[in-house]
C-alpha atoms as a PDB file:
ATOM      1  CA  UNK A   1      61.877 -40.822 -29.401  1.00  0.00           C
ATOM      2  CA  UNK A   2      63.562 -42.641 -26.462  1.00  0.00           C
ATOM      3  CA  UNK A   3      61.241 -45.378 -25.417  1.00  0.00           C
ATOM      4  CA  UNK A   4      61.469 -43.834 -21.679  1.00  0.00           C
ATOM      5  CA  UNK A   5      59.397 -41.402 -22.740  1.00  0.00           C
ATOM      6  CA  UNK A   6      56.316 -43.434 -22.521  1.00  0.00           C
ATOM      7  CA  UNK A   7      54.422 -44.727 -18.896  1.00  0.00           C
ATOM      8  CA  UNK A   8      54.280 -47.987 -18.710  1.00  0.00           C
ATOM      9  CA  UNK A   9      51.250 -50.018 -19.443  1.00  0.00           C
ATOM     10  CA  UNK A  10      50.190 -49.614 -15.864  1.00  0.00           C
ATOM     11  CA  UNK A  11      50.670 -45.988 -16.182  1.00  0.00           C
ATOM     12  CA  UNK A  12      48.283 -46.191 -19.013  1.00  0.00           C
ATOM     13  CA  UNK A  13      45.206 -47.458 -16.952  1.00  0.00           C
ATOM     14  CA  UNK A  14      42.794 -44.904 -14.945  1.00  0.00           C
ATOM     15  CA  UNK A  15      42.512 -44.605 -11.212  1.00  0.00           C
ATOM     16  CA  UNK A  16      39.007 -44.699 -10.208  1.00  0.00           C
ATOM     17  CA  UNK A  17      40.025 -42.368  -7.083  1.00  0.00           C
ATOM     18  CA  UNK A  18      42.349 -39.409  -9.190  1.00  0.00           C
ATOM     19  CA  UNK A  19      41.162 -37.015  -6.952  1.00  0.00           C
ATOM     20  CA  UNK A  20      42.320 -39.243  -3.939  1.00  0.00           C
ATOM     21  CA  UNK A  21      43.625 -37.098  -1.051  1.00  0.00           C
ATOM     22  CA  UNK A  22      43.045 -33.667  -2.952  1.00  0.00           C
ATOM     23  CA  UNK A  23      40.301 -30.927  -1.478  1.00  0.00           C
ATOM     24  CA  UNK A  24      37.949 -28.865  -3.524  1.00  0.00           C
ATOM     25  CA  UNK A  25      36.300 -26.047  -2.806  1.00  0.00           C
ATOM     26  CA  UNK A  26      33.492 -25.343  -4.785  1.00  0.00           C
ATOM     27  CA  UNK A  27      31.112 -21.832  -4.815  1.00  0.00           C
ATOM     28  CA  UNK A  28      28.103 -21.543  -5.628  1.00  0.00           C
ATOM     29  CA  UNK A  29      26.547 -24.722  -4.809  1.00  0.00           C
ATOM     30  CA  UNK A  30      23.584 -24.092  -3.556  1.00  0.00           C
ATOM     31  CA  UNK A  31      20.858 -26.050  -5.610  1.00  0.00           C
ATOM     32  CA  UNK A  32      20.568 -29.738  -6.062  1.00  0.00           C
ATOM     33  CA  UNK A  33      19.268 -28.509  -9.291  1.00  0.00           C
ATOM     34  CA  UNK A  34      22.232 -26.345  -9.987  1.00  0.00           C
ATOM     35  CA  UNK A  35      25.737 -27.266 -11.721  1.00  0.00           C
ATOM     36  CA  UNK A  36      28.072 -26.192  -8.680  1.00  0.00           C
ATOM     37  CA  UNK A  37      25.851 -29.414  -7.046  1.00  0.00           C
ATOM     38  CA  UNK A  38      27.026 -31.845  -9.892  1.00  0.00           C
ATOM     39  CA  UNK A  39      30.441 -30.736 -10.128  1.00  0.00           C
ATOM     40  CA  UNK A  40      30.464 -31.356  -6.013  1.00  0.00           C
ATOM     41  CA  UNK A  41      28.881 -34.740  -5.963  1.00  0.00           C
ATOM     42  CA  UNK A  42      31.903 -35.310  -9.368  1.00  0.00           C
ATOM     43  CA  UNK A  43      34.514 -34.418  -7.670  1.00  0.00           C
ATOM     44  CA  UNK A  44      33.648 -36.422  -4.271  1.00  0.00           C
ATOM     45  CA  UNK A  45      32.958 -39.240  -6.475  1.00  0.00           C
ATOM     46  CA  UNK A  46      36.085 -38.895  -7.920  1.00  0.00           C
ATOM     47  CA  UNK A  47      37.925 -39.002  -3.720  1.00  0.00           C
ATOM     48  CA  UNK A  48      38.295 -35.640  -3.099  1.00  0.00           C
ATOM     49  CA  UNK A  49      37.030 -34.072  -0.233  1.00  0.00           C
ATOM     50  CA  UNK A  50      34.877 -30.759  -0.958  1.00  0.00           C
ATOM     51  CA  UNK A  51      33.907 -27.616   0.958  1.00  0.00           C
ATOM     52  CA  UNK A  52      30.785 -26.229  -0.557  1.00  0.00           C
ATOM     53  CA  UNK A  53      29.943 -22.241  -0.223  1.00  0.00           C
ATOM     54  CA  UNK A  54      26.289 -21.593  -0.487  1.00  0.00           C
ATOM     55  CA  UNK A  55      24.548 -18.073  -0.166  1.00  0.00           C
ATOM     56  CA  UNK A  56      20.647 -18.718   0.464  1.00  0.00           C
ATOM     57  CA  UNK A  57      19.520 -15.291   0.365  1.00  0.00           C
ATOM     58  CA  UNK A  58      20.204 -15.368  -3.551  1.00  0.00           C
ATOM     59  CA  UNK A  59      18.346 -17.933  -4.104  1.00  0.00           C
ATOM     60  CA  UNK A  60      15.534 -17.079  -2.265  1.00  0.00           C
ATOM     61  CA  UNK A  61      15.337 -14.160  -4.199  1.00  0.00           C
ATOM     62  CA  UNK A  62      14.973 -15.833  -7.490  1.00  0.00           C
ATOM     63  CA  UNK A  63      12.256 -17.446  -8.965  1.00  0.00           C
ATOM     64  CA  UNK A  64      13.390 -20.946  -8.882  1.00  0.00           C
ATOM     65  CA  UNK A  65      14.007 -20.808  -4.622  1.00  0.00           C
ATOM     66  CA  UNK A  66      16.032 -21.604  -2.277  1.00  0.00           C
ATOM     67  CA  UNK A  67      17.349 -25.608  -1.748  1.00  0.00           C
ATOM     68  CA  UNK A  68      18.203 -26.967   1.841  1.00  0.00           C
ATOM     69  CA  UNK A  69      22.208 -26.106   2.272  1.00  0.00           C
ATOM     70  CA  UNK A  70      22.126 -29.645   4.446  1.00  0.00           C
ATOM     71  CA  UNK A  71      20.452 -31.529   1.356  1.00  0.00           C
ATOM     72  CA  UNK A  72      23.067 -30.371  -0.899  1.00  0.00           C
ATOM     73  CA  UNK A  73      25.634 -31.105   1.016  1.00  0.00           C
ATOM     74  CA  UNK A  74      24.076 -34.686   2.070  1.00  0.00           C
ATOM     75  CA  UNK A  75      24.098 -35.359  -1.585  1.00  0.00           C
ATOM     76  CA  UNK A  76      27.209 -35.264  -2.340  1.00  0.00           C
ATOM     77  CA  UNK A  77      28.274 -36.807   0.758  1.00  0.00           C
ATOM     78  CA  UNK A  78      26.338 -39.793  -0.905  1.00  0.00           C
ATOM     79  CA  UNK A  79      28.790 -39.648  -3.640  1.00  0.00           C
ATOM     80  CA  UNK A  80      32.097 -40.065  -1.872  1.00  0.00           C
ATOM     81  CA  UNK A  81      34.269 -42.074  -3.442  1.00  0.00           C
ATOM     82  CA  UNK A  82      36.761 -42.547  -0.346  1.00  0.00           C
ATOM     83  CA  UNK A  83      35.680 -43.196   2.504  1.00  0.00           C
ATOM     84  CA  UNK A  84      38.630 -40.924   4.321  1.00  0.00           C
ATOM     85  CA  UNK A  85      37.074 -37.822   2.600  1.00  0.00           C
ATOM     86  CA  UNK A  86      34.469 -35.450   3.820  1.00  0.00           C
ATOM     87  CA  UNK A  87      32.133 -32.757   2.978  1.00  0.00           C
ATOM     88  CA  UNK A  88      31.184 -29.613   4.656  1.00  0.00           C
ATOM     89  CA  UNK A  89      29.539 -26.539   4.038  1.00  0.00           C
ATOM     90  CA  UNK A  90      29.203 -22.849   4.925  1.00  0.00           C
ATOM     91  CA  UNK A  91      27.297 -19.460   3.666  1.00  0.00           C
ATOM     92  CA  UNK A  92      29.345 -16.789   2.453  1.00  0.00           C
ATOM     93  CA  UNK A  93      28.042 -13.557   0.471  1.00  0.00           C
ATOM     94  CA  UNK A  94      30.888 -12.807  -2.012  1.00  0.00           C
ATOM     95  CA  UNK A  95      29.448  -9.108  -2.947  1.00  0.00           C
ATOM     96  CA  UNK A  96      31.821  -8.483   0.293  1.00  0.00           C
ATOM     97  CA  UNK A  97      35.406  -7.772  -0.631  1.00  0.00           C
ATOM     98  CA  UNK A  98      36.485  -9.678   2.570  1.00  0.00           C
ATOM     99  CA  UNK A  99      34.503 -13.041   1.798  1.00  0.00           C
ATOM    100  CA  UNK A 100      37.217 -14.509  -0.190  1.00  0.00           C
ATOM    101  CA  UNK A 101      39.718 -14.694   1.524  1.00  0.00           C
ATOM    102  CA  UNK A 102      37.569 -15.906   4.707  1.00  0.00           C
ATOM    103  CA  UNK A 103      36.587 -18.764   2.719  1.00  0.00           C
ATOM    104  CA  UNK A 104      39.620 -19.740   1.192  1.00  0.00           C
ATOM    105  CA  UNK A 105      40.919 -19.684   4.804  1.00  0.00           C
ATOM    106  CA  UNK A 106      38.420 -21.344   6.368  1.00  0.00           C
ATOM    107  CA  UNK A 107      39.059 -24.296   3.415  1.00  0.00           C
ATOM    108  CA  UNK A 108      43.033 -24.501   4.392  1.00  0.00           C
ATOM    109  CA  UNK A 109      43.077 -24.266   7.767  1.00  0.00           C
ATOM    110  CA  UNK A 110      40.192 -27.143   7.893  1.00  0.00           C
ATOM    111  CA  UNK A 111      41.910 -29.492   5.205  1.00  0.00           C
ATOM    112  CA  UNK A 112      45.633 -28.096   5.717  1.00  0.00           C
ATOM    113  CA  UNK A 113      45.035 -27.213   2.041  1.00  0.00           C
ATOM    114  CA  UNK A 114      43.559 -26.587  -0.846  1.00  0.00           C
ATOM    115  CA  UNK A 115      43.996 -27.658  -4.576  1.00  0.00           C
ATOM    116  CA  UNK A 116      40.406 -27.506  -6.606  1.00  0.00           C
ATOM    117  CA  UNK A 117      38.819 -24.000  -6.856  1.00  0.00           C
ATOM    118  CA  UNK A 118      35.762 -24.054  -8.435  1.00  0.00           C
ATOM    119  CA  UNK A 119      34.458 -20.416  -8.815  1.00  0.00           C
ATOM    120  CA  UNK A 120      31.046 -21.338  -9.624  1.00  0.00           C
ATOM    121  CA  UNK A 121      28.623 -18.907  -8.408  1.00  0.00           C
ATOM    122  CA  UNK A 122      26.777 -15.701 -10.440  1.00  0.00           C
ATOM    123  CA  UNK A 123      24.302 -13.049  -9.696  1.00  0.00           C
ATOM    124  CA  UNK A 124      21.005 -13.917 -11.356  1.00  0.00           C
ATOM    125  CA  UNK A 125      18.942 -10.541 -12.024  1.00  0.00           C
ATOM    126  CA  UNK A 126      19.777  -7.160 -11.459  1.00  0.00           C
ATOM    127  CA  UNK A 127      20.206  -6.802 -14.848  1.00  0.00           C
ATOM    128  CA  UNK A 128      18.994  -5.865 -18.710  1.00  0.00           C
ATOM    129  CA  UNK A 129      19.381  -4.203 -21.927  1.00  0.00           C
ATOM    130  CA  UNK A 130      22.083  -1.766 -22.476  1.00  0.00           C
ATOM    131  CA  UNK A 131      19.172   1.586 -22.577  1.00  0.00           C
ATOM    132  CA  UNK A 132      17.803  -0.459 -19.071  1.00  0.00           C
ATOM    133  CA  UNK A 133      21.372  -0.795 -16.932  1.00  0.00           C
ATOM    134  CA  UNK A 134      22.170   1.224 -14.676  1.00  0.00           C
ATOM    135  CA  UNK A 135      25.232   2.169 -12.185  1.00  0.00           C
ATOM    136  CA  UNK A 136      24.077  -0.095  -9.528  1.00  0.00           C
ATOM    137  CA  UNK A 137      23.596  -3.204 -12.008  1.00  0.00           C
ATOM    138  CA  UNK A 138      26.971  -2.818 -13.217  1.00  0.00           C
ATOM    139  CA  UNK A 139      28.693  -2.559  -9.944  1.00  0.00           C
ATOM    140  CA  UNK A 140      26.607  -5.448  -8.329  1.00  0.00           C
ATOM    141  CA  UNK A 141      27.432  -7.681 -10.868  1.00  0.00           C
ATOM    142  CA  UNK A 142      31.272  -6.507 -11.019  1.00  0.00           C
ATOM    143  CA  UNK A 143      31.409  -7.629  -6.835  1.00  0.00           C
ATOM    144  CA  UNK A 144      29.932 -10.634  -7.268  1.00  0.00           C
ATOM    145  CA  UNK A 145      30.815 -11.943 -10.727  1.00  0.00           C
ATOM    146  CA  UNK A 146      34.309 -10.837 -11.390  1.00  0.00           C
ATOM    147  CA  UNK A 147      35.526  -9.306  -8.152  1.00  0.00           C
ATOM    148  CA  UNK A 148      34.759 -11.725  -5.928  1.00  0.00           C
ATOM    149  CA  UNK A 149      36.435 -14.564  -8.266  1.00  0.00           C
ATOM    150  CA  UNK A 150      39.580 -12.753  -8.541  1.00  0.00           C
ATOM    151  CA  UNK A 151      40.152 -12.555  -5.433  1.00  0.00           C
ATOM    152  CA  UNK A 152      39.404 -15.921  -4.693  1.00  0.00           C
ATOM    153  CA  UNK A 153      42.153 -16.703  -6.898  1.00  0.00           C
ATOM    154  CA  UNK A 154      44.466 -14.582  -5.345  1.00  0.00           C
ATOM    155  CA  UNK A 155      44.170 -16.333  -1.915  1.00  0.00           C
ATOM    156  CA  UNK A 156      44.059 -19.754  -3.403  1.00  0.00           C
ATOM    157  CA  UNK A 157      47.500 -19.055  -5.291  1.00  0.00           C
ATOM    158  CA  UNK A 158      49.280 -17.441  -2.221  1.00  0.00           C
ATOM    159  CA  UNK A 159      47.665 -20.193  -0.387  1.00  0.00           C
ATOM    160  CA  UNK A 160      49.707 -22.496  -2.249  1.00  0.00           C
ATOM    161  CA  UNK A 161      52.438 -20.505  -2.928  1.00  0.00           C
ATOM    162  CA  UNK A 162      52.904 -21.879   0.887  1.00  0.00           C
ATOM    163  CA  UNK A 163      53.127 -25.697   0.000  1.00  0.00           C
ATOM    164  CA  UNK A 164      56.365 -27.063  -0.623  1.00  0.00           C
ATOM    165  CA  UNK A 165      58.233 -26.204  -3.668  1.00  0.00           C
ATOM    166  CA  UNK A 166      57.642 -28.387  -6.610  1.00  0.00           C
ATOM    167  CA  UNK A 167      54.040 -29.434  -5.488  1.00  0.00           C
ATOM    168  CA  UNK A 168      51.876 -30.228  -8.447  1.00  0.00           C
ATOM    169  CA  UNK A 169      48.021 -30.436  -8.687  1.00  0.00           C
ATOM    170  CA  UNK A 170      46.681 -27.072  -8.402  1.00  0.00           C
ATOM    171  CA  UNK A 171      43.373 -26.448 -10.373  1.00  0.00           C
ATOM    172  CA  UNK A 172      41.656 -23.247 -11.006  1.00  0.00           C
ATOM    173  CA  UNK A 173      38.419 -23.639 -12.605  1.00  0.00           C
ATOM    174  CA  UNK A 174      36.305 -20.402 -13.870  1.00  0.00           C
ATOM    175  CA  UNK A 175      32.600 -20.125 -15.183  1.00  0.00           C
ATOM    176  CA  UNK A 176      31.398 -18.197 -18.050  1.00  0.00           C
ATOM    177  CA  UNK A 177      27.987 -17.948 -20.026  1.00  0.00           C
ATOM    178  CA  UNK A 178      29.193 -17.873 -23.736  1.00  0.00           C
ATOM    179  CA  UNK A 179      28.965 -14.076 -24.218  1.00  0.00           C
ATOM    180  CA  UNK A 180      31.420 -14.155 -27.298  1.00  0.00           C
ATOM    181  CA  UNK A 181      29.392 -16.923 -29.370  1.00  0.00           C
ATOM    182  CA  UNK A 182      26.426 -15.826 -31.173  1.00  0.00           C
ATOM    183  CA  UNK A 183      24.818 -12.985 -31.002  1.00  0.00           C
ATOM    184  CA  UNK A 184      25.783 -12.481 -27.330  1.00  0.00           C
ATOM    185  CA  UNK A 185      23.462 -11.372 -24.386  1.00  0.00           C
ATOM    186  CA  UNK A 186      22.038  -8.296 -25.449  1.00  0.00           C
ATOM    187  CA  UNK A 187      19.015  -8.570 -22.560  1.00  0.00           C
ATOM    188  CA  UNK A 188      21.541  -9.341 -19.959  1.00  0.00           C
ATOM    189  CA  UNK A 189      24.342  -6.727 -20.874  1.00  0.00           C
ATOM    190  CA  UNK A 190      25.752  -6.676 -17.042  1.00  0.00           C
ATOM    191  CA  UNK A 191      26.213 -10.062 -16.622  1.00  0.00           C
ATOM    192  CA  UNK A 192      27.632 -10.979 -20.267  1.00  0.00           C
ATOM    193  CA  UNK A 193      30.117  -7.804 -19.473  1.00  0.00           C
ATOM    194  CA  UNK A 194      31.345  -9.700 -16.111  1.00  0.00           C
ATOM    195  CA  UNK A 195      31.460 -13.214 -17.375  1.00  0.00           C
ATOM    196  CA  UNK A 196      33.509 -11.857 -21.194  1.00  0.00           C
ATOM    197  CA  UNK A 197      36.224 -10.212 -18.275  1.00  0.00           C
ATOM    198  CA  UNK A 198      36.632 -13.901 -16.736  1.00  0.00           C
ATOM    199  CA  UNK A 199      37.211 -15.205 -20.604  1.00  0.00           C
ATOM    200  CA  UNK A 200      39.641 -12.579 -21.007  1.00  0.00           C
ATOM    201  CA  UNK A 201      41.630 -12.920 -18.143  1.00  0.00           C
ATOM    202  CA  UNK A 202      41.971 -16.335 -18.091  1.00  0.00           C
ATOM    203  CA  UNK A 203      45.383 -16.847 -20.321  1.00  0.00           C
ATOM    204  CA  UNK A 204      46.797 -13.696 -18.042  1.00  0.00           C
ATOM    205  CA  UNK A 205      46.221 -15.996 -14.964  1.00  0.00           C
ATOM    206  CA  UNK A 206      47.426 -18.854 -16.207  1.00  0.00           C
ATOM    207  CA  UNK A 207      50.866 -17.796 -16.999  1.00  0.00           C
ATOM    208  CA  UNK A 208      52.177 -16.664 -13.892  1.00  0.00           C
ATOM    209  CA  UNK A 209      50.192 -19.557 -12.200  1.00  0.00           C
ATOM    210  CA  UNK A 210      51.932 -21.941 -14.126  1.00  0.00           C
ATOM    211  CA  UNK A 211      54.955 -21.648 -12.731  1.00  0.00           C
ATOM    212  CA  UNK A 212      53.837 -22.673  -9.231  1.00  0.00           C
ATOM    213  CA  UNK A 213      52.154 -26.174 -10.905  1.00  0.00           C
ATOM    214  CA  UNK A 214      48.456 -24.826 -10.947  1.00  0.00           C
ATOM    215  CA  UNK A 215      46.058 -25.228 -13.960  1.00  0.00           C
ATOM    216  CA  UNK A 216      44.110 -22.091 -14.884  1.00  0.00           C
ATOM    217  CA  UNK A 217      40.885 -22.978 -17.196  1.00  0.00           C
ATOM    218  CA  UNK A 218      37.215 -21.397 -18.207  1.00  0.00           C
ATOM    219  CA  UNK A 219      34.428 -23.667 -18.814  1.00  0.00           C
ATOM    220  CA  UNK A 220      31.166 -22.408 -21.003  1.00  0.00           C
ATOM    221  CA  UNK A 221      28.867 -25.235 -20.078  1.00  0.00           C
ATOM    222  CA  UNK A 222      25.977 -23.643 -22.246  1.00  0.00           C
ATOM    223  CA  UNK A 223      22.444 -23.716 -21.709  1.00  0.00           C
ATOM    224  CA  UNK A 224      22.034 -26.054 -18.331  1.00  0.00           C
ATOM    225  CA  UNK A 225      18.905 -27.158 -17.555  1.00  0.00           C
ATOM    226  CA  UNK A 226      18.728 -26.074 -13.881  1.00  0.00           C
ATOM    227  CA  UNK A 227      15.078 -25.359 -13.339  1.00  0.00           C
ATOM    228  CA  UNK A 228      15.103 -21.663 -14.663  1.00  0.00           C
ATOM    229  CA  UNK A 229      13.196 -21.864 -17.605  1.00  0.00           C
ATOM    230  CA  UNK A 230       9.607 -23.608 -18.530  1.00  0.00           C
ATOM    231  CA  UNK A 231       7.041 -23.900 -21.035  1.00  0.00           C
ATOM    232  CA  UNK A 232       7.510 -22.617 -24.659  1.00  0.00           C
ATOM    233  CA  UNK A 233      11.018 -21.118 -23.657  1.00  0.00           C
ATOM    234  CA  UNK A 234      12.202 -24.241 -22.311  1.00  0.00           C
ATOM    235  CA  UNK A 235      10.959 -26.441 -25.562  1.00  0.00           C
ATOM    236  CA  UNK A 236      12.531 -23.397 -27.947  1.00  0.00           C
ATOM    237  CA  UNK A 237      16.004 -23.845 -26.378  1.00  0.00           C
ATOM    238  CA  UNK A 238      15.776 -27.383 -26.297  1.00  0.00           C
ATOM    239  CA  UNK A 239      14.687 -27.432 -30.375  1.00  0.00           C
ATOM    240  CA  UNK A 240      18.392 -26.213 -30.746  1.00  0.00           C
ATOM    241  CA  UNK A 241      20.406 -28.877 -29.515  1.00  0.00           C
ATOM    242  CA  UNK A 242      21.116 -31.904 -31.900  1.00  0.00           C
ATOM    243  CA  UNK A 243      20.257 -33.920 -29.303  1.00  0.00           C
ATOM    244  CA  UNK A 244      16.377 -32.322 -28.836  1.00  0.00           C
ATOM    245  CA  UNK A 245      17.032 -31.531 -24.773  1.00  0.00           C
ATOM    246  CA  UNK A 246      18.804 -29.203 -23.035  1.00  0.00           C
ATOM    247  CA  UNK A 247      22.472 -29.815 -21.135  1.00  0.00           C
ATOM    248  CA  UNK A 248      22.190 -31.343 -17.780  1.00  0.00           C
ATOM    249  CA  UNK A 249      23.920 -30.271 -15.189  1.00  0.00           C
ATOM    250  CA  UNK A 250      26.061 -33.121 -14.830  1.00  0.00           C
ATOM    251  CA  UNK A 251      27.730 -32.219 -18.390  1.00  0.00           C
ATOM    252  CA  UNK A 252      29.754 -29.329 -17.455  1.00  0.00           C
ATOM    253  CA  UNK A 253      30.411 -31.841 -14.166  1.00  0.00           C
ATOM    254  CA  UNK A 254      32.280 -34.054 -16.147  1.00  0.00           C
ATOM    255  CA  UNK A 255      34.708 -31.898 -18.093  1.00  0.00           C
ATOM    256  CA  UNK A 256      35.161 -29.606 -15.343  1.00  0.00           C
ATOM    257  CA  UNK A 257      35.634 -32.697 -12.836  1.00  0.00           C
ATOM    258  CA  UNK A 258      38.282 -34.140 -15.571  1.00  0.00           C
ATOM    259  CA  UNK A 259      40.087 -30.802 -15.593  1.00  0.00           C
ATOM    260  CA  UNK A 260      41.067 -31.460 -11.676  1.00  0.00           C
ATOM    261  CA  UNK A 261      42.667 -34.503 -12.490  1.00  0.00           C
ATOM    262  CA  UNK A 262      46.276 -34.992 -13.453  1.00  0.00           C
ATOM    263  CA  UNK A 263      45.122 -36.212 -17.089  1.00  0.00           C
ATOM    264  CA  UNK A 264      44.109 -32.135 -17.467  1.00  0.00           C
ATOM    265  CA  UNK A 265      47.218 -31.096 -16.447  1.00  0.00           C
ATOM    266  CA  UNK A 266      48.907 -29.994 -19.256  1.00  0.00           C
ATOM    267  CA  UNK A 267      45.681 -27.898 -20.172  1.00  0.00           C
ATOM    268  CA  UNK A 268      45.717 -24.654 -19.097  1.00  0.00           C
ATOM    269  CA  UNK A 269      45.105 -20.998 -19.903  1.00  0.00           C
ATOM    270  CA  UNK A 270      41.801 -22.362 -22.232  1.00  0.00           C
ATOM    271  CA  UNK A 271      38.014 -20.970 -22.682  1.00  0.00           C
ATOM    272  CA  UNK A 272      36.298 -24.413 -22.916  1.00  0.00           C
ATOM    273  CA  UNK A 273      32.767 -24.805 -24.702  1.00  0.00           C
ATOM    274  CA  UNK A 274      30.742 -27.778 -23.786  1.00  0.00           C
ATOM    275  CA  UNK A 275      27.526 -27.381 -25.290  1.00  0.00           C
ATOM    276  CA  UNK A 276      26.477 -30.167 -26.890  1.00  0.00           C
ATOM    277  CA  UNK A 277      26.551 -28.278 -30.761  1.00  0.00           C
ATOM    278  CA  UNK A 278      23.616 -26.141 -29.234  1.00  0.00           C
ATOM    279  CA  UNK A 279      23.046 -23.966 -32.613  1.00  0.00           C
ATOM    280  CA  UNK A 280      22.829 -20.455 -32.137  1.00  0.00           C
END
């Protein structure tokens, strides 16, 4: 193998900015409890700037409650890496088949572009056993959980598709829950049926993508401890890791964070577990 071929030792050495002039938008961060926060505060951290989408009412609705959209977003301000960066944040509900492409919108014509989508966000509830779903379950978690992240990658690529030829360091990051390990989600048939579709589809959106130098990749982070469970459920989950605790949110941060970088860029079209060998 011609000796070209390899960088040179400087080449070899990491950049403790990779993300360094690159903007991120990331959904679904909400919660300083919640993994869209920690893949935020990784990617800021890492010198990108980030636009985080939030939708309160959600939360609100859910047992765990709603976080302070200006605490998040101080957070990871905290955790910029370069100083020329920024962070903002707006609301969005993404059951609306127009809220994509607002926010992707919003993102460009703010930062002149775009090149980290994180589709992070889910509908919590709504949801259970297949003799318990109904019509309405189905389609709410279809808009939110599959819809809605579709179509944010159909602005983000046509987005892009507007950058000058040949520009690299696209990155299309998608969330799923693990559906196809195990015994599946039997109690939570709507939401397993939305997040499997985002599995699926990921190696069909990759191709095509491909061509125009952006990274298409699913990420199972696994059971995250994010404040939803307690008491003997929390300890019974936690028995089945190796490690005797749950994932923290800043585990899935890490890998999905690394994935944005140009050391993930020859990954693509991949459903990712990171679970820590949680034993099913």
């Amino acid at each position: 193998m011609p000796t070209d071929t390899y960088p040179p030792p400087a080449g070899l050495r990491r950049d403790p900015l990779p993300l360094r002039g690159r903007t991120a938008l990331v959904t679904g961060a909400s919660r300083r409890a919640g993994i869209g926060h920690a893949v935020a505060r990784r990617l800021a951290a890492y010198g990108a700037s980030v636009h985080l989408h939030h939708h309160v009412p959600h939360d609100a609705a859910m047992p765990w409650g709603a976080d302070s959209p200006g605490a998040v977003a101080d957070s990871v301000r905290a955790a910029l890496g370069d100083p020329g960066a920024r962070v903002d944040s707006g609301p969005g509900d993404l059951a609306d088949p127009a809220e994509p492409a607002r926010l992707i919108d919003i993102v460009v014509r703010e930062y002149g572009r775009l090149d980290i989508l994180v589709a992070n966000h889910a509908l919590s509830g709504c949801d259970g056993t297949l003799d318990e779903i109904d019509a309405a379950m189905l389609d709410a978690h279809w808009a939110v959980d599959t819809r809605s992240v579709l179509l944010l990658v159909q602005t983000y690529a046509r987005s892009r598709a507007a950058l000058p030829p040949g520009t690299s360091g696209g990155r299309v990051v998608l969330m799923t829950s693990g559906q196809d390990i195990g015994g599946g989600m039997p109690d939570e048939i709507a939401y397993a049926l939305q997040k499997g579709a985002l599995a699926s589809v990921t190696r069909s959106l990759a191709g095509p993508l491909a061509e125009h130098g952006i990274t298409v990749n699913t990420v199972n982070p696994g059971p995250v401890d994010t404040g939803y469970a307690s008491g003997e459920a929390h300890a019974a989950v936690a028995a089945r890791f190796p490690a005797g605790h749950w994932g923290l949110p800043d585990d899935p941060a890490r890998l999905i964070a690394w994935l944005a970088t140009d050391e993930a860029r020859w990954i693509t079209g991949q459903v990712i577990n990171s679970e820590g060998g949680f034993r099913r």
